[in-house]
PDB file of N, CA and C in Angstrom:
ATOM      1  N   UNK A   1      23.292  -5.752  -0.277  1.00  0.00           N
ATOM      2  CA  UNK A   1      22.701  -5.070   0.848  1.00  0.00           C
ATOM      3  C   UNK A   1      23.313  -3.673   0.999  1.00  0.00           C
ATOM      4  N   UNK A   2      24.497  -3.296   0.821  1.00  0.00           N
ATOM      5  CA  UNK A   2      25.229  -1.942   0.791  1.00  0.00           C
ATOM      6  C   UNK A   2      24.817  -1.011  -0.065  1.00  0.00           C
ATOM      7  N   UNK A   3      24.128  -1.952  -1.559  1.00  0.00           N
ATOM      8  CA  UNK A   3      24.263  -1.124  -2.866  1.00  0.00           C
ATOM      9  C   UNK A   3      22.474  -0.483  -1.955  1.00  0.00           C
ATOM     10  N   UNK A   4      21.879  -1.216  -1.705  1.00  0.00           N
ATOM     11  CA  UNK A   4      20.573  -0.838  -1.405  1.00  0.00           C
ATOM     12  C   UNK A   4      20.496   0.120  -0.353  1.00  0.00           C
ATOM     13  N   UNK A   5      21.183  -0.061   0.747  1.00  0.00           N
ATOM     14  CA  UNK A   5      21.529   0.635   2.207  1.00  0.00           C
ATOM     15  C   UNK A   5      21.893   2.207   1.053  1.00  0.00           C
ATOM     16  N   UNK A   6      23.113   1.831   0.319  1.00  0.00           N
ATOM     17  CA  UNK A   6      23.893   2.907  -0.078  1.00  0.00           C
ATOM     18  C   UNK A   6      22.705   4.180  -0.819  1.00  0.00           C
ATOM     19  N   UNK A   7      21.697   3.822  -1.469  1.00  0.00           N
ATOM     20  CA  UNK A   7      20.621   4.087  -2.548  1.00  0.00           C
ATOM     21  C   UNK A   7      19.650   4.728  -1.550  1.00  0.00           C
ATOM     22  N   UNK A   8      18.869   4.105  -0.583  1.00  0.00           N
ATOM     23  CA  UNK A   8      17.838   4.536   0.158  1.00  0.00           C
ATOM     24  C   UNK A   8      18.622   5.850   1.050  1.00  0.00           C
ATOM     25  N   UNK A   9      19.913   5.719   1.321  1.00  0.00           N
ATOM     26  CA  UNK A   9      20.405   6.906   2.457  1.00  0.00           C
ATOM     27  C   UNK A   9      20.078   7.998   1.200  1.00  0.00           C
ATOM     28  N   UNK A  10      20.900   7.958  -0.262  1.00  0.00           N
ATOM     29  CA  UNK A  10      20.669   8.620  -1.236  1.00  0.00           C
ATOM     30  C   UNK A  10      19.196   9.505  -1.118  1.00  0.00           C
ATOM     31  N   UNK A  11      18.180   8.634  -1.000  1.00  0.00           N
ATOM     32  CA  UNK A  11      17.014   9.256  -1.049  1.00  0.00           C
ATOM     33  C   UNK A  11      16.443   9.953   0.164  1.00  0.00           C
ATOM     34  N   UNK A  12      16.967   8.899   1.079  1.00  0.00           N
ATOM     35  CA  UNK A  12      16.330  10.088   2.197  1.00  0.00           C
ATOM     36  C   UNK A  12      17.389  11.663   2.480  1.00  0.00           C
ATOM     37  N   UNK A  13      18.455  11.610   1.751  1.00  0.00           N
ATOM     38  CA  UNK A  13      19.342  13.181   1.731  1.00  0.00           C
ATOM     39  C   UNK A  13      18.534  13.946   1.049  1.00  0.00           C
ATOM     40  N   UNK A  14      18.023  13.440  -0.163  1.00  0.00           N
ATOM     41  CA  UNK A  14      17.399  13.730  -1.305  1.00  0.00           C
ATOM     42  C   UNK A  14      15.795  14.470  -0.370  1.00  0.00           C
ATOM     43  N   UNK A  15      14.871  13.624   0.333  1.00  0.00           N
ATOM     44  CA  UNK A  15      14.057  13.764   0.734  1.00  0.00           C
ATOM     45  C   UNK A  15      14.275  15.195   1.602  1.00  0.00           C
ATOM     46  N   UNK A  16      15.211  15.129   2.758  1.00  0.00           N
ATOM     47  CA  UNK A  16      15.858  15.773   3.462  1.00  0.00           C
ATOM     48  C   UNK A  16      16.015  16.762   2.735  1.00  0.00           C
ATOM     49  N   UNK A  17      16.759  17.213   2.027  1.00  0.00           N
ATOM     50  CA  UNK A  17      17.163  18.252   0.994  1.00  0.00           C
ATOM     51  C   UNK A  17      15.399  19.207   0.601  1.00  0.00           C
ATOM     52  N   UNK A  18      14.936  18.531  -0.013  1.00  0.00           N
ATOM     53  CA  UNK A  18      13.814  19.065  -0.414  1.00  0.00           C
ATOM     54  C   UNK A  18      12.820  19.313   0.618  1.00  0.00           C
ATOM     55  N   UNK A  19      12.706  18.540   1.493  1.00  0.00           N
ATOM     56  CA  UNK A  19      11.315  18.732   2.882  1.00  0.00           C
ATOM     57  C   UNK A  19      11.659  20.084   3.415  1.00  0.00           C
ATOM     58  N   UNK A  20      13.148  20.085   4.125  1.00  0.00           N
ATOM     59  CA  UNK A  20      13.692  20.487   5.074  1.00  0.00           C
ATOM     60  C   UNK A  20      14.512  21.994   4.656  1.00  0.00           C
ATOM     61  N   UNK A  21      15.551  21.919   3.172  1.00  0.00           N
ATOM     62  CA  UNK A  21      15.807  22.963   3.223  1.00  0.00           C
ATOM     63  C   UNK A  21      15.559  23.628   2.259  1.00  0.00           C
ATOM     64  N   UNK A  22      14.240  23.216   1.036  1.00  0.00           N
ATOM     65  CA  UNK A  22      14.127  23.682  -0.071  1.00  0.00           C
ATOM     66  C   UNK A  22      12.355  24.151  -0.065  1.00  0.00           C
ATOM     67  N   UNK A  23      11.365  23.488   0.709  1.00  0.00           N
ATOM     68  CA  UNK A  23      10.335  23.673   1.763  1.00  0.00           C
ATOM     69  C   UNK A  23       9.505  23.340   0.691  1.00  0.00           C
ATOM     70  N   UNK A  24       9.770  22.399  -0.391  1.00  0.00           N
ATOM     71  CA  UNK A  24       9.075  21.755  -1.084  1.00  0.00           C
ATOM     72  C   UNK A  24       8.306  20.672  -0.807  1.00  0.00           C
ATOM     73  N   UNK A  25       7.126  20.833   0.301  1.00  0.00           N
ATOM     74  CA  UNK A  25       6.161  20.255   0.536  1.00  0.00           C
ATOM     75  C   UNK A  25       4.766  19.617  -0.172  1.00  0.00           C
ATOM     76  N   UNK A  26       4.785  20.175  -1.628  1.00  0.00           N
ATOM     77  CA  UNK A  26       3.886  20.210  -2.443  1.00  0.00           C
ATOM     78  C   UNK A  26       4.110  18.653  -3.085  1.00  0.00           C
ATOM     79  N   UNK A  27       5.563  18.282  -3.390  1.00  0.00           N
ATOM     80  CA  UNK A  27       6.151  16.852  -3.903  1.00  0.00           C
ATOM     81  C   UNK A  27       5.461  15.905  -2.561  1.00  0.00           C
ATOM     82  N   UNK A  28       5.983  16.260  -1.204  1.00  0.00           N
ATOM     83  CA  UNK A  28       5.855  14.881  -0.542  1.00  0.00           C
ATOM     84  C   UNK A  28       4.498  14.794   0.488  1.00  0.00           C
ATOM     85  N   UNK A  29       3.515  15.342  -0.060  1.00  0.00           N
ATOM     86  CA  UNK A  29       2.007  15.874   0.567  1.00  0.00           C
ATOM     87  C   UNK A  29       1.522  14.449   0.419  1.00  0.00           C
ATOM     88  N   UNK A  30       1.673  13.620  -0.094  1.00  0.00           N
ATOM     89  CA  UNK A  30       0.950  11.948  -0.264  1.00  0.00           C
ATOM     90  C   UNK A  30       1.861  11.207   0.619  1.00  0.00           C
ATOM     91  N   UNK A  31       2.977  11.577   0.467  1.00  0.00           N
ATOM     92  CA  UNK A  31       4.001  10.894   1.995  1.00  0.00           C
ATOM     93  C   UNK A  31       3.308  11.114   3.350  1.00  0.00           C
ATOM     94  N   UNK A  32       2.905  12.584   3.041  1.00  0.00           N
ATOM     95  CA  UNK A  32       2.918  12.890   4.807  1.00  0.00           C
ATOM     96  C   UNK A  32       0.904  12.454   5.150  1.00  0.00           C
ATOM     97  N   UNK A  33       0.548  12.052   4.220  1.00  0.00           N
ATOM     98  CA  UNK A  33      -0.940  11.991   4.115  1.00  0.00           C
ATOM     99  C   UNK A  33      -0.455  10.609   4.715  1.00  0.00           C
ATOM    100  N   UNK A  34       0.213  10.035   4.315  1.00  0.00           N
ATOM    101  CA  UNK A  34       0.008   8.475   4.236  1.00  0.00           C
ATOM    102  C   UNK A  34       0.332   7.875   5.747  1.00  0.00           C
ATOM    103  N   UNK A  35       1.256   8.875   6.077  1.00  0.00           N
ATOM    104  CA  UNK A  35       1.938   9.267   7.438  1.00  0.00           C
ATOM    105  C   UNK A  35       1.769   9.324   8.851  1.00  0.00           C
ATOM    106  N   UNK A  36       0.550   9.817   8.388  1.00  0.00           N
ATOM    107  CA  UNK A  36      -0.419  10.454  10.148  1.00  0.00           C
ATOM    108  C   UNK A  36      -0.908   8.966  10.202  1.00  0.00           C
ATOM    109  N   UNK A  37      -1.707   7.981  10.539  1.00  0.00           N
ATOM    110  CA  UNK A  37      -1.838   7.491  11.009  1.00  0.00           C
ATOM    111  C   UNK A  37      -1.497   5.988   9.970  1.00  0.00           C
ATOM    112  N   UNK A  38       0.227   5.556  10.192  1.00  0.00           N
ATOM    113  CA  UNK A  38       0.702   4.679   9.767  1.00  0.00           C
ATOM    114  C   UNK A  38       0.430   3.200  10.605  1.00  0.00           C
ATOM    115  N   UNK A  39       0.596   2.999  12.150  1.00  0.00           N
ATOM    116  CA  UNK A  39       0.319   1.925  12.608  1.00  0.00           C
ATOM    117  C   UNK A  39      -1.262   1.044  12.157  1.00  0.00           C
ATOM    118  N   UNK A  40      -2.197   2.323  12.119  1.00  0.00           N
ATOM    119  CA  UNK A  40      -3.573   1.938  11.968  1.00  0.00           C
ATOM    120  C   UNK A  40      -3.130   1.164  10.265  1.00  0.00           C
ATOM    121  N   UNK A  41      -3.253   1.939   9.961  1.00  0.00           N
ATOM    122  CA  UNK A  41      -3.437   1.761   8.378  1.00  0.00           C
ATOM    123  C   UNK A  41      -2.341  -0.043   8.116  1.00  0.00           C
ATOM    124  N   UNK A  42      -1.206   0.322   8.616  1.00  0.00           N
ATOM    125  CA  UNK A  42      -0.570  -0.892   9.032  1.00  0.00           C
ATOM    126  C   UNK A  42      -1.424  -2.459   8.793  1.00  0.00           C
ATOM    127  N   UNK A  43      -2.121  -2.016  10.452  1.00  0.00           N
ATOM    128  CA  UNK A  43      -2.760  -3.197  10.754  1.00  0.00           C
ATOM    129  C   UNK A  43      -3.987  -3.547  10.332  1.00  0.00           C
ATOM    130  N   UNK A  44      -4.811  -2.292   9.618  1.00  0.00           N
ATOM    131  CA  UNK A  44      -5.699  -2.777   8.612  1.00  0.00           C
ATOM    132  C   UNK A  44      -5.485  -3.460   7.437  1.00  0.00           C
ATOM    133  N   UNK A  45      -4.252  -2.811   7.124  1.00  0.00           N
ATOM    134  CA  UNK A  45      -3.894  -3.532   5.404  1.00  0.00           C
ATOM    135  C   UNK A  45      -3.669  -5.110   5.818  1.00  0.00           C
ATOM    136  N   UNK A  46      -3.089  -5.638   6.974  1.00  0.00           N
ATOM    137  CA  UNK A  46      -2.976  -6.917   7.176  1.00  0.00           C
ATOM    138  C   UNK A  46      -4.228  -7.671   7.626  1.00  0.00           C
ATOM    139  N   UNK A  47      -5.002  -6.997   8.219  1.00  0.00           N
ATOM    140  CA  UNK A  47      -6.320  -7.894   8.031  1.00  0.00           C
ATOM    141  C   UNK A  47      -6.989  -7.617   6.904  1.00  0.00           C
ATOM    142  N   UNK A  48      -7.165  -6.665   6.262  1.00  0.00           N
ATOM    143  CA  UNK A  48      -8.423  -6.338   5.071  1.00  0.00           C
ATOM    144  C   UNK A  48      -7.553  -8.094   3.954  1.00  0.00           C
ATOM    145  N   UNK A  49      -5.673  -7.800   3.850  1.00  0.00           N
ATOM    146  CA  UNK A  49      -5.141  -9.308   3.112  1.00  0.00           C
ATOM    147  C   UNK A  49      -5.957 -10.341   3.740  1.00  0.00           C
ATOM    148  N   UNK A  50      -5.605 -10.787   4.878  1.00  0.00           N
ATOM    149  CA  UNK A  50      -6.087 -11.626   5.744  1.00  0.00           C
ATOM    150  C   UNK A  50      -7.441 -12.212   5.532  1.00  0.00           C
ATOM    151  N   UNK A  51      -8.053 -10.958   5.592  1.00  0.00           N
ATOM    152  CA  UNK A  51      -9.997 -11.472   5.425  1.00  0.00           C
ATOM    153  C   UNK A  51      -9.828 -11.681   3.899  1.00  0.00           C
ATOM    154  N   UNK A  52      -9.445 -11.106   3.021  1.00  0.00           N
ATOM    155  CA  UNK A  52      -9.419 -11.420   1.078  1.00  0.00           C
ATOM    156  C   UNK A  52      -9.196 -12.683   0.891  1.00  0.00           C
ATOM    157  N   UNK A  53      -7.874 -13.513   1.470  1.00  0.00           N
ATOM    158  CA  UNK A  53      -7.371 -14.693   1.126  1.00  0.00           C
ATOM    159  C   UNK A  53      -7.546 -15.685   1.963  1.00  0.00           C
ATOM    160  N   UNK A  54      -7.812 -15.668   2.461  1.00  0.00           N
ATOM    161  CA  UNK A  54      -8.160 -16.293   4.146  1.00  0.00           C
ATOM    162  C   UNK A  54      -9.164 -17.021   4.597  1.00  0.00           C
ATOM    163  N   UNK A  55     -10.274 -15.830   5.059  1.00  0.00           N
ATOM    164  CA  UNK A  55     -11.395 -16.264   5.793  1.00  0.00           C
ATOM    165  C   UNK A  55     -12.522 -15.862   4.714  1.00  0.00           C
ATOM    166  N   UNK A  56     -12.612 -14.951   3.446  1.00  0.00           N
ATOM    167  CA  UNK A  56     -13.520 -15.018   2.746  1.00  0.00           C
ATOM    168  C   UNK A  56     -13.101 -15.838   1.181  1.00  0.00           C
ATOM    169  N   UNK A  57     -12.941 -17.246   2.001  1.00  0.00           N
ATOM    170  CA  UNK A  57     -12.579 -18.827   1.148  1.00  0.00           C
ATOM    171  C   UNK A  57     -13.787 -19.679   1.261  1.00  0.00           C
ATOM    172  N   UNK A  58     -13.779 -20.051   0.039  1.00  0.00           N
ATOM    173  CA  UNK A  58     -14.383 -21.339  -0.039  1.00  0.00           C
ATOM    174  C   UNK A  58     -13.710 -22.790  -0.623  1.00  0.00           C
ATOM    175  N   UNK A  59     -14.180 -23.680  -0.768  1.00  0.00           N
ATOM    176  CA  UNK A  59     -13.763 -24.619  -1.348  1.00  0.00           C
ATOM    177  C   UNK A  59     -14.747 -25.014  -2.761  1.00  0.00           C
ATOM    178  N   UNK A  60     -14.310 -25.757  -3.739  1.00  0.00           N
ATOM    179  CA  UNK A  60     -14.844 -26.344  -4.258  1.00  0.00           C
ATOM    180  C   UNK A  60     -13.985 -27.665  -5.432  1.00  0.00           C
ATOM    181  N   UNK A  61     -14.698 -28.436  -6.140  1.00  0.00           N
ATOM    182  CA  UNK A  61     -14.051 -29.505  -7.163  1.00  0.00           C
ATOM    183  C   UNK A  61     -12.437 -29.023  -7.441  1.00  0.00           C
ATOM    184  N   UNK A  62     -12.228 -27.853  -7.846  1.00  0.00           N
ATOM    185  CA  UNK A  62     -11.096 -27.258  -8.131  1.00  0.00           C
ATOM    186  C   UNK A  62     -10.286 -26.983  -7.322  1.00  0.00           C
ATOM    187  N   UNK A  63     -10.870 -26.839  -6.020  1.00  0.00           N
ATOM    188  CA  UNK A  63      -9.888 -26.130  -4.877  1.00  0.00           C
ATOM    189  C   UNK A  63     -10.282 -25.690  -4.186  1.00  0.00           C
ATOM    190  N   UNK A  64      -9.170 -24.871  -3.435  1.00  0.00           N
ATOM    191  CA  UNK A  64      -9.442 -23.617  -2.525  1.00  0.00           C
ATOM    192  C   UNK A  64      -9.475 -21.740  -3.160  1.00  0.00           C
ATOM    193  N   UNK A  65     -10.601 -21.078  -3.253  1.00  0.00           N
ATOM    194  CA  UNK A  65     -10.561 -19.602  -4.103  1.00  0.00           C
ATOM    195  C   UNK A  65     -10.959 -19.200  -2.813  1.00  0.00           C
ATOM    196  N   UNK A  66     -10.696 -17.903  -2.937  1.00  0.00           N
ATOM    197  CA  UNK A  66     -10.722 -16.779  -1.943  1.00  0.00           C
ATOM    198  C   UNK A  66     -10.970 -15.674  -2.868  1.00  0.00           C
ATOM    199  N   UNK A  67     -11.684 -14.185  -2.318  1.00  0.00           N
ATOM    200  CA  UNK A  67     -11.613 -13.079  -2.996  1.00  0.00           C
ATOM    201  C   UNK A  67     -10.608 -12.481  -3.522  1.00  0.00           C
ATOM    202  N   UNK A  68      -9.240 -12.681  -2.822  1.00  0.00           N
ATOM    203  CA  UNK A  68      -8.010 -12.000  -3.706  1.00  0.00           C
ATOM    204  C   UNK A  68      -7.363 -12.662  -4.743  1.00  0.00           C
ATOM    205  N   UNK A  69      -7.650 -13.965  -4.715  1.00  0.00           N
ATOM    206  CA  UNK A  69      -7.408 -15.229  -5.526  1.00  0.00           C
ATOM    207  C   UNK A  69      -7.855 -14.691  -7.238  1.00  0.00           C
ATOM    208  N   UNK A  70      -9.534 -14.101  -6.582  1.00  0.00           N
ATOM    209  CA  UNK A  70     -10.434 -14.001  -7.676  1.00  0.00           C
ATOM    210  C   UNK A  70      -9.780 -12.967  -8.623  1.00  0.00           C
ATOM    211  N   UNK A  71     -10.108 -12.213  -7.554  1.00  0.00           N
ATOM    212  CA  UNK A  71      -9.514 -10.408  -8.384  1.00  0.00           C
ATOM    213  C   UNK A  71      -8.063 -10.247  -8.885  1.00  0.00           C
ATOM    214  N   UNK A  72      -7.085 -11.318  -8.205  1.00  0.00           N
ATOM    215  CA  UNK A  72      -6.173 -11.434  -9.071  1.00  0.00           C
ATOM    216  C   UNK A  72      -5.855 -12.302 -10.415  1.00  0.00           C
ATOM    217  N   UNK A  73      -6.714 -13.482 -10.248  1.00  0.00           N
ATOM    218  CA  UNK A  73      -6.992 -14.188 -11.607  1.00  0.00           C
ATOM    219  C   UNK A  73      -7.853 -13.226 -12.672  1.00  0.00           C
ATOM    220  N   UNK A  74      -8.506 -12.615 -12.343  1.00  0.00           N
ATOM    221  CA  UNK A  74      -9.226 -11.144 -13.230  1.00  0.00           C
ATOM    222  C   UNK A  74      -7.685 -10.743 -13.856  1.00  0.00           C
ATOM    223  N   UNK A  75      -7.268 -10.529 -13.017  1.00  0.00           N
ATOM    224  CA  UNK A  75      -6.209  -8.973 -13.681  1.00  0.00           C
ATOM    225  C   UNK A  75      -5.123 -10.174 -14.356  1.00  0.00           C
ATOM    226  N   UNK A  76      -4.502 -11.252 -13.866  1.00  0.00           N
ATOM    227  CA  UNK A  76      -3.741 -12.187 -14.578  1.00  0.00           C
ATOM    228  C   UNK A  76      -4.593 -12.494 -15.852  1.00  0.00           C
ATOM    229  N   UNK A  77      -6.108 -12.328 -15.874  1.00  0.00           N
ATOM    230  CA  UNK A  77      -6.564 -12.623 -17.325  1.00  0.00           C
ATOM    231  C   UNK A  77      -6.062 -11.895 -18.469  1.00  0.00           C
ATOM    232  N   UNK A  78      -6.031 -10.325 -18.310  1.00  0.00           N
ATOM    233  CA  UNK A  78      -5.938  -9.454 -19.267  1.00  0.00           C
ATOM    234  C   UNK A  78      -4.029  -8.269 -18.914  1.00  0.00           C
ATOM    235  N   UNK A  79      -3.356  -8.896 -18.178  1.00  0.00           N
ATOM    236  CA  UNK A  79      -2.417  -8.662 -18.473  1.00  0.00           C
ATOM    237  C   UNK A  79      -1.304  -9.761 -18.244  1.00  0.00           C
ATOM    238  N   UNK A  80      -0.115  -9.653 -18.574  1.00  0.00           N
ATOM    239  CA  UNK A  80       1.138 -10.601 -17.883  1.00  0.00           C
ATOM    240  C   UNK A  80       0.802 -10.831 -16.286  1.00  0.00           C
ATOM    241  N   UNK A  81       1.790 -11.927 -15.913  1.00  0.00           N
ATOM    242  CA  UNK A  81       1.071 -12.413 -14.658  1.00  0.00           C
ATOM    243  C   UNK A  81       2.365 -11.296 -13.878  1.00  0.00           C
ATOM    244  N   UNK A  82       3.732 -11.110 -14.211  1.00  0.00           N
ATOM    245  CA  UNK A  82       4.675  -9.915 -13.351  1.00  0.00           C
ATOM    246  C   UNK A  82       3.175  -8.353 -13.121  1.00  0.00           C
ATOM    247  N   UNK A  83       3.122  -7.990 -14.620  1.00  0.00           N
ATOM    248  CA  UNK A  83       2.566  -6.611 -14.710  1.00  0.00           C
ATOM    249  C   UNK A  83       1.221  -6.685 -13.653  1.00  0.00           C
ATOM    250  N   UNK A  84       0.398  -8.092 -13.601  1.00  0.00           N
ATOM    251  CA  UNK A  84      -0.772  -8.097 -12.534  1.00  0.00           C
ATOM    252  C   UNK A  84      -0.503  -8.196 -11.451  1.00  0.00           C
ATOM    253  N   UNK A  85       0.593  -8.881 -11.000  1.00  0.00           N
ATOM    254  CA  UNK A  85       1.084  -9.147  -9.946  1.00  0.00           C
ATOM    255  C   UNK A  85       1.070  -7.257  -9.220  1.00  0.00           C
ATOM    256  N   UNK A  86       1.917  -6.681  -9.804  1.00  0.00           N
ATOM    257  CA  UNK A  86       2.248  -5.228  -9.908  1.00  0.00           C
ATOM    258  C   UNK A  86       1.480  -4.595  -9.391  1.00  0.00           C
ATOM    259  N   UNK A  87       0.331  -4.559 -10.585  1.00  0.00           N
ATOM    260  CA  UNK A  87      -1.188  -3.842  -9.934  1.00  0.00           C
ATOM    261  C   UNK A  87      -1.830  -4.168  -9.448  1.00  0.00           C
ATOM    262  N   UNK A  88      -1.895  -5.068  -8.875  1.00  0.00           N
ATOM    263  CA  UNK A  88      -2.336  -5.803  -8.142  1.00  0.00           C
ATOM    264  C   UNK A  88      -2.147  -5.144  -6.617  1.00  0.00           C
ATOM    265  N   UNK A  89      -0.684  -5.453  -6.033  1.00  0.00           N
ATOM    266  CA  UNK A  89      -0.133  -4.250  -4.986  1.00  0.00           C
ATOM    267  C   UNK A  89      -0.360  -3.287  -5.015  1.00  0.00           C
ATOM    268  N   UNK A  90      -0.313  -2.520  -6.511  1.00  0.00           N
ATOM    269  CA  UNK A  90      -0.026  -0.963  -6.062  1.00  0.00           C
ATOM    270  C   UNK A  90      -1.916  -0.278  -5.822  1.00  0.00           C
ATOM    271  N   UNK A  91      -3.074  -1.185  -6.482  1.00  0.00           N
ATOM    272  CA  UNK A  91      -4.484  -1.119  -6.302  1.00  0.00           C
ATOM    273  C   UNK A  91      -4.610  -1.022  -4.695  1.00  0.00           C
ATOM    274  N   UNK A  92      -3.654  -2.225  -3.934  1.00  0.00           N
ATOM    275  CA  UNK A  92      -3.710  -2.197  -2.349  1.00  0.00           C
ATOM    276  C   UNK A  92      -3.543  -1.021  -2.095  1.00  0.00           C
ATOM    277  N   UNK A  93      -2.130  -0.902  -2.694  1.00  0.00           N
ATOM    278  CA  UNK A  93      -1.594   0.614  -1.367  1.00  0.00           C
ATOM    279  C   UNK A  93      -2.632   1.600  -1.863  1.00  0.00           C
ATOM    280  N   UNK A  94      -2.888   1.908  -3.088  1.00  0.00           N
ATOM    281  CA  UNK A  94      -3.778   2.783  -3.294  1.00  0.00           C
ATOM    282  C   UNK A  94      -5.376   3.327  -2.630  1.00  0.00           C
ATOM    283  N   UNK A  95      -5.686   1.935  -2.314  1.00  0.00           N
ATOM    284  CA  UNK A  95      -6.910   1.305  -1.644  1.00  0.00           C
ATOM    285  C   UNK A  95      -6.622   2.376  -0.469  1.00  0.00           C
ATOM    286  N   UNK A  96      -5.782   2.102   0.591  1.00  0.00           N
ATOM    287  CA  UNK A  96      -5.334   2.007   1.662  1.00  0.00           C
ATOM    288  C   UNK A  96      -4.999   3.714   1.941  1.00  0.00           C
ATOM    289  N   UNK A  97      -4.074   4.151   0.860  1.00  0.00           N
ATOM    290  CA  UNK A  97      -3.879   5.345   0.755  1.00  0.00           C
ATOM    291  C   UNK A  97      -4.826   6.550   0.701  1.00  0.00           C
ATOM    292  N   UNK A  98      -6.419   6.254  -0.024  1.00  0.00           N
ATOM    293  CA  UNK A  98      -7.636   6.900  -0.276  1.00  0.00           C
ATOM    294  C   UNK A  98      -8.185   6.756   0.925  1.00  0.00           C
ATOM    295  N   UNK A  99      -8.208   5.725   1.897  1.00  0.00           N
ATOM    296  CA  UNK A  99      -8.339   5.938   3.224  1.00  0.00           C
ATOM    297  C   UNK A  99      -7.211   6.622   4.424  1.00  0.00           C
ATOM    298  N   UNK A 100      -6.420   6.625   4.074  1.00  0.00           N
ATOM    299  CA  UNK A 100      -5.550   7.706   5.024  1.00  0.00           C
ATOM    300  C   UNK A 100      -6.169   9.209   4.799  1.00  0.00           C
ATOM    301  N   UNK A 101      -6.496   9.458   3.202  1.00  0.00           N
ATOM    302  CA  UNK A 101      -6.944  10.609   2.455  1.00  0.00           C
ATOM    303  C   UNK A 101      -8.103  11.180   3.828  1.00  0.00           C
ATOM    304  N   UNK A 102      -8.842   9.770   3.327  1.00  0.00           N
ATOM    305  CA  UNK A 102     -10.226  10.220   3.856  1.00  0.00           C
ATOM    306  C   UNK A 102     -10.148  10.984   5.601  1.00  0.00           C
ATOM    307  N   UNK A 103      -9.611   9.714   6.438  1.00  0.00           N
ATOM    308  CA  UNK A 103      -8.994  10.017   7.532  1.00  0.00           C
ATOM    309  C   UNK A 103      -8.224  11.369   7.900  1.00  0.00           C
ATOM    310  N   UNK A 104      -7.387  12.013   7.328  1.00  0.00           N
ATOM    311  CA  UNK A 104      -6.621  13.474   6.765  1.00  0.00           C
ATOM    312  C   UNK A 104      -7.273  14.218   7.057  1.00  0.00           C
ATOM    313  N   UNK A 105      -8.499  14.048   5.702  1.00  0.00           N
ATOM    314  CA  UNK A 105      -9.323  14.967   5.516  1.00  0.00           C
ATOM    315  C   UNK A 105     -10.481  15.530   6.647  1.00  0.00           C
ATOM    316  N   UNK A 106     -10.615  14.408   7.834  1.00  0.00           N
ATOM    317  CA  UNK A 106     -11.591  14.516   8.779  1.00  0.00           C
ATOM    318  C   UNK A 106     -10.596  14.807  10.242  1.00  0.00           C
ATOM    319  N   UNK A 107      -9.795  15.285   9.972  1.00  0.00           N
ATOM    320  CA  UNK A 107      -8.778  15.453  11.300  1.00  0.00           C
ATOM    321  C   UNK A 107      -8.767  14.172  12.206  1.00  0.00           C
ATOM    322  N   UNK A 108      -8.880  12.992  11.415  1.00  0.00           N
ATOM    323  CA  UNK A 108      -8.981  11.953  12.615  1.00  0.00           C
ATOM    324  C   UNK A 108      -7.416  11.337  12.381  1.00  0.00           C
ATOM    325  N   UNK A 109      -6.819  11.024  13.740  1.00  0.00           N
ATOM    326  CA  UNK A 109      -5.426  10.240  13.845  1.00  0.00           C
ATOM    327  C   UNK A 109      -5.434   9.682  14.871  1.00  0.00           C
ATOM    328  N   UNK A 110      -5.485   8.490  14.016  1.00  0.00           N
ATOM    329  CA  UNK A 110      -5.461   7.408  15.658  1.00  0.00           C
ATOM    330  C   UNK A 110      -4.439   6.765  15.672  1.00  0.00           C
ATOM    331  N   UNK A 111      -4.508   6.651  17.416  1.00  0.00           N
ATOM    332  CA  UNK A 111      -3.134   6.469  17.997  1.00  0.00           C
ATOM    333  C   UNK A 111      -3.061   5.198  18.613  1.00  0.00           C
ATOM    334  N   UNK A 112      -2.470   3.867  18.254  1.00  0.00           N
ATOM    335  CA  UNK A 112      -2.074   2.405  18.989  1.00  0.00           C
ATOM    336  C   UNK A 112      -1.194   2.503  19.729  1.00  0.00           C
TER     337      UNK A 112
END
């Protein structure tokens, strides 16, 4: 827990260093995109999971499948199940991130 504590302070000096006194804003422009409206985006990413695995389920002979079930047995088809696992997440944040974009881009920031 220290080595990690110790690593992340690392980065945010690091961050600090560059935002603040080097005015290299051009590096952390997807940070601060992602930024403006974090609670929203938050609580969408937990329902958009929610409705994937959840409530857009069915049953059948085999089981229980859901849509994220699906799309991740897709990507476990054609790579390792760590490396799908992987992209799997980073497709989310990405997902999620192209909508902050969008949001950005329309001056909208909403506030919970």
């Amino acid at each position: 827990m220290a080595l990690s504590s110790g690593i992340l302070l690392w980065l945010l000096a690091a961050l600090v260093y560059l935002v603040d006194i080097r005015k290299a804003t051009t590096l952390t422009e997807p940070l601060r995109i992602y930024g403006t409206n974090p609670l929203f985006i938050y609580m969408l990413s937990w329902m958009f999971s929610v409705a994937t695995s959840r409530w857009l389920s069915w049953n059948t002979a085999e089981g229980t499948h859901s849509v994220a079930g699906l799309f991740y047995s897709a990507l476990s088809g054609v790579l390792p199940l760590k490396a799908a696992s992987l992209l799997f997440a980073l497709l989310h944040v990405v997902l999620f991130w192209a909508l902050s974009l969008w949001l950005y881009r329309r001056q909208i920031f909403i506030k919970l």
